[in-house]
PDB file of N, CA and C in Angstrom:
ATOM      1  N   UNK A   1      70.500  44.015  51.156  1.00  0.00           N
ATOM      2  CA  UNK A   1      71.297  42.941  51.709  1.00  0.00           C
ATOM      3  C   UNK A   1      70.531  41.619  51.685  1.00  0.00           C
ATOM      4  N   UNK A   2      69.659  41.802  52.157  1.00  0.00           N
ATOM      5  CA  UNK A   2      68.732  40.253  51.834  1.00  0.00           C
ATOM      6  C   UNK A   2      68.617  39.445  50.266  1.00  0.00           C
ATOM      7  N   UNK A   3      68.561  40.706  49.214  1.00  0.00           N
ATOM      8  CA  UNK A   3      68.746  39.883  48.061  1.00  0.00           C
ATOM      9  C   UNK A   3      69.726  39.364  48.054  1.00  0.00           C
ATOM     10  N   UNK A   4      70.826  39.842  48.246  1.00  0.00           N
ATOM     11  CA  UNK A   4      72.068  39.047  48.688  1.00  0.00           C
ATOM     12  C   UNK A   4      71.886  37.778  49.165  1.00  0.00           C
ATOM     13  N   UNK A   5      71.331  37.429  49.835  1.00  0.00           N
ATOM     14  CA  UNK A   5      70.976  36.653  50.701  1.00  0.00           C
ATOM     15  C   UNK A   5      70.470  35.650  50.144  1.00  0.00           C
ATOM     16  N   UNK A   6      69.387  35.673  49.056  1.00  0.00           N
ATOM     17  CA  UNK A   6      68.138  34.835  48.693  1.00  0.00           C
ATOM     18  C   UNK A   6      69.334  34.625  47.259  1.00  0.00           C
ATOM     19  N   UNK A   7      69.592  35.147  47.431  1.00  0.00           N
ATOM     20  CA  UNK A   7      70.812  34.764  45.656  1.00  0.00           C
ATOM     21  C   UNK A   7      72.137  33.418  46.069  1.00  0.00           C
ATOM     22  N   UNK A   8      72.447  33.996  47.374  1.00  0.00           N
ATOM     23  CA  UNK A   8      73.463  32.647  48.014  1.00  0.00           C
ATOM     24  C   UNK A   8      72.545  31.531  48.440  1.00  0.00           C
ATOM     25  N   UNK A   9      71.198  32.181  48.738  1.00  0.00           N
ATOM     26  CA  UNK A   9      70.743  30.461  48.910  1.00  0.00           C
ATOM     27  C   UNK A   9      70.028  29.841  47.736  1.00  0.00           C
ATOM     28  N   UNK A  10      69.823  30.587  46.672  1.00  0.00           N
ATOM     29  CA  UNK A  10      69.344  29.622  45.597  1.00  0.00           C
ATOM     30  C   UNK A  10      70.535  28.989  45.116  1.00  0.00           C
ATOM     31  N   UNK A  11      71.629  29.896  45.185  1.00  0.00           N
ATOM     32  CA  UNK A  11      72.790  29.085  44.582  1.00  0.00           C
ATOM     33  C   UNK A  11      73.152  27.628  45.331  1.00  0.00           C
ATOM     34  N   UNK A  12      73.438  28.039  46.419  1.00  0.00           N
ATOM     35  CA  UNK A  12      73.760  26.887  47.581  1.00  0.00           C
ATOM     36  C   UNK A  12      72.657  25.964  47.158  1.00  0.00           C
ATOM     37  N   UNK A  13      71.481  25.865  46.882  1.00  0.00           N
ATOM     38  CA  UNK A  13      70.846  24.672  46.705  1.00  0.00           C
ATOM     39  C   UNK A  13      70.854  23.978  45.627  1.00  0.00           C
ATOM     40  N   UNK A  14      71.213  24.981  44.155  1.00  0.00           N
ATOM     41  CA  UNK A  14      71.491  24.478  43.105  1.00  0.00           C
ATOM     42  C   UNK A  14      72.812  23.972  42.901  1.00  0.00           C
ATOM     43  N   UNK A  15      73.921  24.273  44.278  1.00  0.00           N
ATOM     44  CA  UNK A  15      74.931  23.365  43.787  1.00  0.00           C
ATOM     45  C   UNK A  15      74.754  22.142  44.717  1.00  0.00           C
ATOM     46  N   UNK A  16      73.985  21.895  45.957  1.00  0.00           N
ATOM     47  CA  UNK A  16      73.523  20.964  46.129  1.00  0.00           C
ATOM     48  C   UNK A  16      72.546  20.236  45.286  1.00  0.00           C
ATOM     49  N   UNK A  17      71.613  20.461  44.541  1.00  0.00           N
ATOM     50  CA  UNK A  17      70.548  19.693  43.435  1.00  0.00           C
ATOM     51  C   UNK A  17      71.475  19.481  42.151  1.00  0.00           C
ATOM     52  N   UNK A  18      72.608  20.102  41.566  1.00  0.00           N
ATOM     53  CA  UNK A  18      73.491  19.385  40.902  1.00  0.00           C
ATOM     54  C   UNK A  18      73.979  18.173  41.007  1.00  0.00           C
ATOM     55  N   UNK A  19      74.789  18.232  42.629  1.00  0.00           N
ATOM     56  CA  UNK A  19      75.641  16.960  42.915  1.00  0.00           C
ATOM     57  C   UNK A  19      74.561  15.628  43.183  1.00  0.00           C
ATOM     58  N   UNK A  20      74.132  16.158  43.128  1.00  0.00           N
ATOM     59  CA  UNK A  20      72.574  14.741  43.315  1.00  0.00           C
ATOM     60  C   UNK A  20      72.313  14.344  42.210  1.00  0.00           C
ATOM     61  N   UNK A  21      72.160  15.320  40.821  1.00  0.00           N
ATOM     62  CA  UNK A  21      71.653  14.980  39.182  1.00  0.00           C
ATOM     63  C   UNK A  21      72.719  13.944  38.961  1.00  0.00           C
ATOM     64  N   UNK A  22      74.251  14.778  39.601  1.00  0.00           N
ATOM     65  CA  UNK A  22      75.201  13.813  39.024  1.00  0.00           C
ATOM     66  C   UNK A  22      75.156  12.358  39.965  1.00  0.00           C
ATOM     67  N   UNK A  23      75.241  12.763  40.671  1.00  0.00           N
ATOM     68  CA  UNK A  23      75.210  11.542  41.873  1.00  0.00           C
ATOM     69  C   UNK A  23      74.405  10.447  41.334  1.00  0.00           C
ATOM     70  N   UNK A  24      73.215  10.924  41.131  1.00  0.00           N
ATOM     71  CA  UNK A  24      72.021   9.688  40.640  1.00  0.00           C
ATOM     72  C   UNK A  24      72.001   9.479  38.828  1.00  0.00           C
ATOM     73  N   UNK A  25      72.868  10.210  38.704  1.00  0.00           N
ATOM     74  CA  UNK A  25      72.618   9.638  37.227  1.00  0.00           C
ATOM     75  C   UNK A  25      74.064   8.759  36.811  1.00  0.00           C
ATOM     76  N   UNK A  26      75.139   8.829  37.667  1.00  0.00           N
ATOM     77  CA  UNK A  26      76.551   7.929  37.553  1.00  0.00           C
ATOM     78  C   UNK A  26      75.555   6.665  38.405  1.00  0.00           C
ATOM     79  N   UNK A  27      75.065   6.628  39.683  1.00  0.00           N
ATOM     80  CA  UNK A  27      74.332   5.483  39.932  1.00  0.00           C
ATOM     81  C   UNK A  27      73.531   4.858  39.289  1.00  0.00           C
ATOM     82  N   UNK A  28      73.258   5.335  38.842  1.00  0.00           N
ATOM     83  CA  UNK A  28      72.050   5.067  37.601  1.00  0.00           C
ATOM     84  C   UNK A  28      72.072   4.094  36.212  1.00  0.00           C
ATOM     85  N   UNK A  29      73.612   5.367  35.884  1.00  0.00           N
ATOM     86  CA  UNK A  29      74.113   4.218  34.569  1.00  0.00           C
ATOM     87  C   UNK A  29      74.779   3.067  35.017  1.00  0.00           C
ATOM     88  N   UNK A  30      75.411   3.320  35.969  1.00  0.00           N
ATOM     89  CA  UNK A  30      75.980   1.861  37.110  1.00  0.00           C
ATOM     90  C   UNK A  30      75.668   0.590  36.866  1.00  0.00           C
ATOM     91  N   UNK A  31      74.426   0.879  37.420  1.00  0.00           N
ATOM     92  CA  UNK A  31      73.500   0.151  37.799  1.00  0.00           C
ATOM     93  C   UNK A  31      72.963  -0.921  36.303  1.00  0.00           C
ATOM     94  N   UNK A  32      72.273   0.162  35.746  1.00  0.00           N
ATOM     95  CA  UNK A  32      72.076  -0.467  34.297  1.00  0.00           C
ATOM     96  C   UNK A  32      72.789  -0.839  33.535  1.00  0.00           C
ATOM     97  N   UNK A  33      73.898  -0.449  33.036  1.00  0.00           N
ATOM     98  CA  UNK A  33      75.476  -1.547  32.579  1.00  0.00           C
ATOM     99  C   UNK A  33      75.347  -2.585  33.325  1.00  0.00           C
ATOM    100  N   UNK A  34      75.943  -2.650  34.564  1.00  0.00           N
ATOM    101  CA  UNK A  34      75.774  -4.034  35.120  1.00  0.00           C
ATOM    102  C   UNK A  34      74.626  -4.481  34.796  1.00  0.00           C
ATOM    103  N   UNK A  35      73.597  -4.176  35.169  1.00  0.00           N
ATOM    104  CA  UNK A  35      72.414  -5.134  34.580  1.00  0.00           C
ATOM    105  C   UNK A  35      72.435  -5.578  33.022  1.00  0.00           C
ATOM    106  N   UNK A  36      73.060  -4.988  32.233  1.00  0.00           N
ATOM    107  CA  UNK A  36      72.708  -4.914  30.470  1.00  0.00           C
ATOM    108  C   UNK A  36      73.963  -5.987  30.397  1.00  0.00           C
ATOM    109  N   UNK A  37      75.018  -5.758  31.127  1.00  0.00           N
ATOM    110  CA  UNK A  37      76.446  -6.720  30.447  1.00  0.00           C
ATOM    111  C   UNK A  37      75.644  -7.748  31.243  1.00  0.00           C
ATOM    112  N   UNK A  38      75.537  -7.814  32.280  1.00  0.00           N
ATOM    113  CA  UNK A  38      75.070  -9.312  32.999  1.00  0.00           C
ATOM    114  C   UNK A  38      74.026 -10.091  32.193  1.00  0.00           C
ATOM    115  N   UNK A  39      73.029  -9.324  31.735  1.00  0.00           N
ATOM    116  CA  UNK A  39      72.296 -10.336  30.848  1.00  0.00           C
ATOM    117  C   UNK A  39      72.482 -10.927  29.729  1.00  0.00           C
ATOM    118  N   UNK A  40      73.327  -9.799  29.488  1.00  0.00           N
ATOM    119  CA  UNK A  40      73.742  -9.659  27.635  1.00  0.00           C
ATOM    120  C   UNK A  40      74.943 -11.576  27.702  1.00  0.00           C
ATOM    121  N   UNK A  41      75.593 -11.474  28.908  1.00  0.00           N
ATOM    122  CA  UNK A  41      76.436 -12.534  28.480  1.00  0.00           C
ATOM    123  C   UNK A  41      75.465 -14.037  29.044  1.00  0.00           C
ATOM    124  N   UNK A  42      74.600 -13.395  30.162  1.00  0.00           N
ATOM    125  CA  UNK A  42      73.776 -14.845  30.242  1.00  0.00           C
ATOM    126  C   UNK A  42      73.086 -15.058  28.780  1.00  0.00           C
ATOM    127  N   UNK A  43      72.349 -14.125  27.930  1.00  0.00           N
ATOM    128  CA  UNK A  43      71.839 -14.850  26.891  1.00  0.00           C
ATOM    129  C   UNK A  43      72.942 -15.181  25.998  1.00  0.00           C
ATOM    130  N   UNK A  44      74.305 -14.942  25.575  1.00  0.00           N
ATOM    131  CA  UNK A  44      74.915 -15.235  24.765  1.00  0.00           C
ATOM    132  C   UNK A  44      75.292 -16.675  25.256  1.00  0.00           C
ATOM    133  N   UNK A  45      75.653 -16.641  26.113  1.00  0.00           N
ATOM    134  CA  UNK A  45      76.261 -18.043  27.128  1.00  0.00           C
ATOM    135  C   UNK A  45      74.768 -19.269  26.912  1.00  0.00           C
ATOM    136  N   UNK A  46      73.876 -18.836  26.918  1.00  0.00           N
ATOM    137  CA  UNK A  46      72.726 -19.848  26.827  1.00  0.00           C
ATOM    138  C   UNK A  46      72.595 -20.447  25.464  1.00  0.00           C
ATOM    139  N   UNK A  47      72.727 -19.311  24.424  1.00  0.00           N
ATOM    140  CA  UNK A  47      72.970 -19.268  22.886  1.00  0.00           C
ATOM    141  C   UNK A  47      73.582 -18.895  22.010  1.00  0.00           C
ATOM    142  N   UNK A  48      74.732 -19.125  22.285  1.00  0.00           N
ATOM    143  CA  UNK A  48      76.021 -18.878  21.510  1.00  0.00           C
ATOM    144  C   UNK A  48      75.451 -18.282  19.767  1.00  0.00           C
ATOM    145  N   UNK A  49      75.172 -18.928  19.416  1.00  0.00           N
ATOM    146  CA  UNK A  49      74.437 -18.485  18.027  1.00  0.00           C
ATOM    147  C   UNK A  49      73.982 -17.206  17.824  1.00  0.00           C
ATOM    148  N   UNK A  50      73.199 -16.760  19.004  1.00  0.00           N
ATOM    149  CA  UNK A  50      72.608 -15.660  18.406  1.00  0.00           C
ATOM    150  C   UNK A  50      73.242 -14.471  19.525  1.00  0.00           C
ATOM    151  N   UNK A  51      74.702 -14.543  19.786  1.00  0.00           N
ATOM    152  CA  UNK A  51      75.117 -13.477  20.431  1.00  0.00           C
ATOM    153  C   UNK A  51      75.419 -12.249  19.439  1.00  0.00           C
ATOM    154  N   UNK A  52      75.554 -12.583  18.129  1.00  0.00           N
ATOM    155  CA  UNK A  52      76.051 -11.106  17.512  1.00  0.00           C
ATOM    156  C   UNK A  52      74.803 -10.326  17.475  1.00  0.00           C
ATOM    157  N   UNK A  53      73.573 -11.193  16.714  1.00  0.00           N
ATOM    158  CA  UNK A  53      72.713 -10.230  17.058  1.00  0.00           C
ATOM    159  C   UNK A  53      72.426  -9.483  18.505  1.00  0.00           C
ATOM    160  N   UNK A  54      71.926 -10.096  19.804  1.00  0.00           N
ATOM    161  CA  UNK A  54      72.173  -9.622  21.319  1.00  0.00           C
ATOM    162  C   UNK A  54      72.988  -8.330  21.330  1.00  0.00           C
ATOM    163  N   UNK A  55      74.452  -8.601  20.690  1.00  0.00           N
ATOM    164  CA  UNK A  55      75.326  -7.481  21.154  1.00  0.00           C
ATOM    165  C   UNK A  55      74.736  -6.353  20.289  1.00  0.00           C
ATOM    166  N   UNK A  56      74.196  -6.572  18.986  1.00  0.00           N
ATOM    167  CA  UNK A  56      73.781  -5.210  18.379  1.00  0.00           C
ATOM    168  C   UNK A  56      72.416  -4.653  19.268  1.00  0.00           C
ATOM    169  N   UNK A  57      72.000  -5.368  19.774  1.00  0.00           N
ATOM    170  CA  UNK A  57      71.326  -4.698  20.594  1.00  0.00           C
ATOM    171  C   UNK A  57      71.552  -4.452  21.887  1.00  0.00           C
ATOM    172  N   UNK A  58      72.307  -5.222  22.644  1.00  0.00           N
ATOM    173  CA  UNK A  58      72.831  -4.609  23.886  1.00  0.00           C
ATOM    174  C   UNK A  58      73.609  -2.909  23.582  1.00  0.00           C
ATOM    175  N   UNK A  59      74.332  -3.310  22.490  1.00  0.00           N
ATOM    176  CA  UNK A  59      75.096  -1.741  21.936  1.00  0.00           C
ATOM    177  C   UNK A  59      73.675  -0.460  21.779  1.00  0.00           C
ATOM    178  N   UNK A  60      72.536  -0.769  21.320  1.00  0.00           N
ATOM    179  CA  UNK A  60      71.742   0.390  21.402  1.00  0.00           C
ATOM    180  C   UNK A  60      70.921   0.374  22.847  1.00  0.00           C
ATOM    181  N   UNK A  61      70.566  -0.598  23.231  1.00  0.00           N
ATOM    182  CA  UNK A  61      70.435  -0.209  24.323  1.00  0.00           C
ATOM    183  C   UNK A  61      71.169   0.576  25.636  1.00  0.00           C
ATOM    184  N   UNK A  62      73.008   0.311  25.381  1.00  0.00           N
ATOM    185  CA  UNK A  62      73.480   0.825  26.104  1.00  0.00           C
ATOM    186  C   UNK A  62      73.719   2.693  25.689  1.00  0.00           C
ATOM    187  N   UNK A  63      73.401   2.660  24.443  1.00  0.00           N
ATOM    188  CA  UNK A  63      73.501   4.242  23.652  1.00  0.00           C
ATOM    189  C   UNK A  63      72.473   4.821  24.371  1.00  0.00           C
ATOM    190  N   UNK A  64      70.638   4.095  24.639  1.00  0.00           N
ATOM    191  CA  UNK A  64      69.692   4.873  24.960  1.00  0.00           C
ATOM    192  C   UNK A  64      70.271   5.462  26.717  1.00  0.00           C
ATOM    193  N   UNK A  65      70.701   4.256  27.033  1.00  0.00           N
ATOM    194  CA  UNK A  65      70.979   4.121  28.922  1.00  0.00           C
ATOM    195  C   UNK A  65      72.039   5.310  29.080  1.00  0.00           C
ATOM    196  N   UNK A  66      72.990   5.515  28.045  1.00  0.00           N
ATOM    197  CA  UNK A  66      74.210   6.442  28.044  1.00  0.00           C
ATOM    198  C   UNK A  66      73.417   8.268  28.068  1.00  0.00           C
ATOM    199  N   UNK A  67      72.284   8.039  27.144  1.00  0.00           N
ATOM    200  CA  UNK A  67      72.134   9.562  26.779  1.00  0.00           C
ATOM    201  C   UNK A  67      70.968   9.860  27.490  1.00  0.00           C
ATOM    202  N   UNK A  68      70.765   8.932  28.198  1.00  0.00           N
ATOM    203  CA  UNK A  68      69.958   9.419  29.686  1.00  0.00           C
ATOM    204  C   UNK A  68      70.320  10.057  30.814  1.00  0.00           C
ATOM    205  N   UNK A  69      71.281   9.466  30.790  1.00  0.00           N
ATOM    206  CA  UNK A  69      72.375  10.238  32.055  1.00  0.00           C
ATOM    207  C   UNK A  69      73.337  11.205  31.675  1.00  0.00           C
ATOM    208  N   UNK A  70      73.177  11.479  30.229  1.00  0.00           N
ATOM    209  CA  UNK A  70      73.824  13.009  29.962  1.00  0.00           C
ATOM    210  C   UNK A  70      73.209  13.577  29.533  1.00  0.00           C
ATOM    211  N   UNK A  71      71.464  13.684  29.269  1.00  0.00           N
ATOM    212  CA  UNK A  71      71.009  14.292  29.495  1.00  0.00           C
ATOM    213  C   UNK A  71      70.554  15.225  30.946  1.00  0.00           C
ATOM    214  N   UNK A  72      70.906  14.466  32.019  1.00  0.00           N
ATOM    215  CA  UNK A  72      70.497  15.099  33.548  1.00  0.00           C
ATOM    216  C   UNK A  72      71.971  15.329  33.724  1.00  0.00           C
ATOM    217  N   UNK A  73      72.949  15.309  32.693  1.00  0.00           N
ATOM    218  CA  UNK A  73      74.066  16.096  33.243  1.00  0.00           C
ATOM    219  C   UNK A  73      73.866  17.361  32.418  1.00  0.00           C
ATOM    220  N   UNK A  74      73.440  17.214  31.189  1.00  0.00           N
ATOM    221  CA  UNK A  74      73.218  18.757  30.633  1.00  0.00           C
ATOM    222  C   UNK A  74      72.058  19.891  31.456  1.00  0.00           C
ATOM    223  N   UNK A  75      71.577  19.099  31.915  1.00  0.00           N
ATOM    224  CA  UNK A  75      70.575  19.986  32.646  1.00  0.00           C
ATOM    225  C   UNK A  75      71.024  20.289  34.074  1.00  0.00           C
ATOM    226  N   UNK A  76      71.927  19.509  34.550  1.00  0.00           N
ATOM    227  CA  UNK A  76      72.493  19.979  36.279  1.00  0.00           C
ATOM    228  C   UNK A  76      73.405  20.885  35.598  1.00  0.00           C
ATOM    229  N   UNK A  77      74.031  20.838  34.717  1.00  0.00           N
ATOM    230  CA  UNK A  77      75.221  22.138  33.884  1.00  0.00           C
ATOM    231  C   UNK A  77      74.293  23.431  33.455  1.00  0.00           C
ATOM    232  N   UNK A  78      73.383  23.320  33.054  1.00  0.00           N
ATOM    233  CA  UNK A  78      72.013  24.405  32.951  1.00  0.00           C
ATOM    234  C   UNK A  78      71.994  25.289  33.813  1.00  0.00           C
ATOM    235  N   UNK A  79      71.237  24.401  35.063  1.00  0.00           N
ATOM    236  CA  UNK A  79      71.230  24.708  36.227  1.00  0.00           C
ATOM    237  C   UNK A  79      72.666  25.710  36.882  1.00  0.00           C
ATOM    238  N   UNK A  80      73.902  25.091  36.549  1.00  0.00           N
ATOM    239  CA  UNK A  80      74.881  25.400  37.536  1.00  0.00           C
ATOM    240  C   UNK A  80      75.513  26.544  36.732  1.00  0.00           C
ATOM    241  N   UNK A  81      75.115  27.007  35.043  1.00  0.00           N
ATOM    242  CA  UNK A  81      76.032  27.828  34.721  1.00  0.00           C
ATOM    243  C   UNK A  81      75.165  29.263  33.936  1.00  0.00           C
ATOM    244  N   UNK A  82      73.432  28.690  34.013  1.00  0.00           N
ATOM    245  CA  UNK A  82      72.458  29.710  33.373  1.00  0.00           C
ATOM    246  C   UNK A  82      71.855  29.352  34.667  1.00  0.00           C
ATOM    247  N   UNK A  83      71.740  29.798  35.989  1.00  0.00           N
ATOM    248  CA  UNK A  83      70.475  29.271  36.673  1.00  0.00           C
ATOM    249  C   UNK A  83      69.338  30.167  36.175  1.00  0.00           C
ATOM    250  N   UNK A  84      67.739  29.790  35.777  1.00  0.00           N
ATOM    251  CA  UNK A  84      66.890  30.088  35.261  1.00  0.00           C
ATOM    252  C   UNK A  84      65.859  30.287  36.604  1.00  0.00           C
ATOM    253  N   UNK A  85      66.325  30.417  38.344  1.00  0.00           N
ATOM    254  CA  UNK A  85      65.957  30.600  39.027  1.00  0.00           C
ATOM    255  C   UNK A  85      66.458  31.903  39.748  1.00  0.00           C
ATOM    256  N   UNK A  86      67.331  32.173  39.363  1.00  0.00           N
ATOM    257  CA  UNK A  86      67.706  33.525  39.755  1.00  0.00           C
ATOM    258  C   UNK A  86      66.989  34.784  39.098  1.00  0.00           C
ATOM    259  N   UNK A  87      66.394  34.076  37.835  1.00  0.00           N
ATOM    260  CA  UNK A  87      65.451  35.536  37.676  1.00  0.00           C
ATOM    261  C   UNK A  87      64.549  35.905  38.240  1.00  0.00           C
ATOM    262  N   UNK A  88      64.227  34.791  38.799  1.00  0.00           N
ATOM    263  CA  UNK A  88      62.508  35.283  39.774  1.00  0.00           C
ATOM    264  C   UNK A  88      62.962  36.533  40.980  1.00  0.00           C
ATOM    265  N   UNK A  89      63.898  36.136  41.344  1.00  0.00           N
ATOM    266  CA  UNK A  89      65.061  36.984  41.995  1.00  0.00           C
ATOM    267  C   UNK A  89      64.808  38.983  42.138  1.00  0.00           C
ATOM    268  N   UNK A  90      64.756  38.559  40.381  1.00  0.00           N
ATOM    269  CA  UNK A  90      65.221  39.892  40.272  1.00  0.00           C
ATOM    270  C   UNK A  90      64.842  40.825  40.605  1.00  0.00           C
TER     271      UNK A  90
END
């Protein structure tokens, strides 16, 4: 009965340490969009000229900022659908 036990609470914490991966990684990209569009249009607005280049790089920068935060969603999905802590368990 106790393994029982130690199996509902690793789970219970890994679906609590999920909602946090997600939690902080939607805050996260939030955060950095707003920061990336906010600058991206102050430098275009300062220099009209050289906004196409800016946007090709605001566009990869926002690709790196994007696959950061789905990377800590592939890994809270790891977590929530292989937990690799339940074997110690066994």
């Amino acid at each position: 009965m106790e393994t029982i036990a130690l199996i509902a609470q690793v789970q219970s914490s890994t679906a609590i340490a999920v909602g946090l991966i997600f939690a902080f990684a939607a805050l996260g990209t939030g955060i950095g969009f707003g920061l990336l569009g906010g600058k991206f249009l102050e430098g275009a607005s300062r220099q009209p000229e050289l906004a196409a280049m800016l946007q090709v790089r605001m566009f990869i920068i926002a690709g790196l900022l994007d696959a950061l935060s789905i990377i800590g969603v592939a890994f809270a999905a790891l977590l929530l659908f292989a937990n690799p802590l339940l074997g110690a368990l066994g």
